[in-house]
C-alpha atoms as a PDB file:
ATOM      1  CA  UNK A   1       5.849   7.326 -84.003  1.00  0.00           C
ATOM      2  CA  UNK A   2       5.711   3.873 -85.134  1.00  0.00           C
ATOM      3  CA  UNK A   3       7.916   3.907 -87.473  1.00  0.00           C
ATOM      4  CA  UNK A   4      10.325   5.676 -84.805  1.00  0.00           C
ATOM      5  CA  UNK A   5      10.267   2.753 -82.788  1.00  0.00           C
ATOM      6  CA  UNK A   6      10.556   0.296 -85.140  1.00  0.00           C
ATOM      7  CA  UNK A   7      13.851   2.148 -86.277  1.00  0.00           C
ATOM      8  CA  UNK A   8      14.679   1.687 -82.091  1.00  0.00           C
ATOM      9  CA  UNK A   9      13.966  -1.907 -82.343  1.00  0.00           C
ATOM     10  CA  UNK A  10      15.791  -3.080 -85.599  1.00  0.00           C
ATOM     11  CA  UNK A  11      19.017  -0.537 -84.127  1.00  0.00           C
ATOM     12  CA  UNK A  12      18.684  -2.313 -80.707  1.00  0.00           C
ATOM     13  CA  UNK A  13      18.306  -5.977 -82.444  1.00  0.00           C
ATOM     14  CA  UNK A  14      21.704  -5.043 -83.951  1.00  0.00           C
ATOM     15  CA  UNK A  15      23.804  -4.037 -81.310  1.00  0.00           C
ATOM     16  CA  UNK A  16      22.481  -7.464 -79.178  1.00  0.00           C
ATOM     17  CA  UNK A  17      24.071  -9.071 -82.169  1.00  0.00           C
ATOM     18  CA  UNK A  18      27.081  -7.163 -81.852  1.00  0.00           C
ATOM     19  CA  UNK A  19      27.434  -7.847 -78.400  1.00  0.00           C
ATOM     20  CA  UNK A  20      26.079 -11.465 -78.387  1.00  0.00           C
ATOM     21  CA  UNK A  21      28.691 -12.185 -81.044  1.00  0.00           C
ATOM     22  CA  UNK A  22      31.437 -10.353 -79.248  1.00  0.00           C
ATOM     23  CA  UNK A  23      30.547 -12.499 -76.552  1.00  0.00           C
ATOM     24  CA  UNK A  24      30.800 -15.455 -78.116  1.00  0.00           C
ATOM     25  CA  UNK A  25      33.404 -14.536 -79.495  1.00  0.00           C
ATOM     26  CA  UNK A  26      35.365 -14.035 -76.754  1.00  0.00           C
ATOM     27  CA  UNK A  27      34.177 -17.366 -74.936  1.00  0.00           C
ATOM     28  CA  UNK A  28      35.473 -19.147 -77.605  1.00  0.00           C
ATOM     29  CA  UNK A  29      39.071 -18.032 -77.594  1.00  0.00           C
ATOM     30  CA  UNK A  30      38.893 -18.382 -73.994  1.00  0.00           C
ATOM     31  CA  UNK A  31      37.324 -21.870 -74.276  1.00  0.00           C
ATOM     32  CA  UNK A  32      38.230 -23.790 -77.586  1.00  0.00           C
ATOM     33  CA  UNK A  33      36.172 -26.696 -77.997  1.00  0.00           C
ATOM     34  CA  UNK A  34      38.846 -28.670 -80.081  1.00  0.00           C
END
C-alpha cells in the first residue's frame, strides 16, 4: 500500500513537471524577456 502510493506520488510529481515546464514554456515564447 505504501509503496503504491509512493509510486502515485513520484508519477504525479512528474507530470506537474511536465506540465509546469510546458507552461513555462509556452509563457516564454509568448513573452520573451530579451
Amino acid at each position: 500500500m505504501e509503496d503504491n502510493l509512493k509510486n502515485v506520488d513520484m508519477r504525479t510529481v512528474r507530470d506537474l513537471q511536465l506540465l509546469v515546464a510546458g507552461f513555462v514554456s509556452r509563457y516564454l515564447v509568448l513573452n520573451p524577456v530579451a
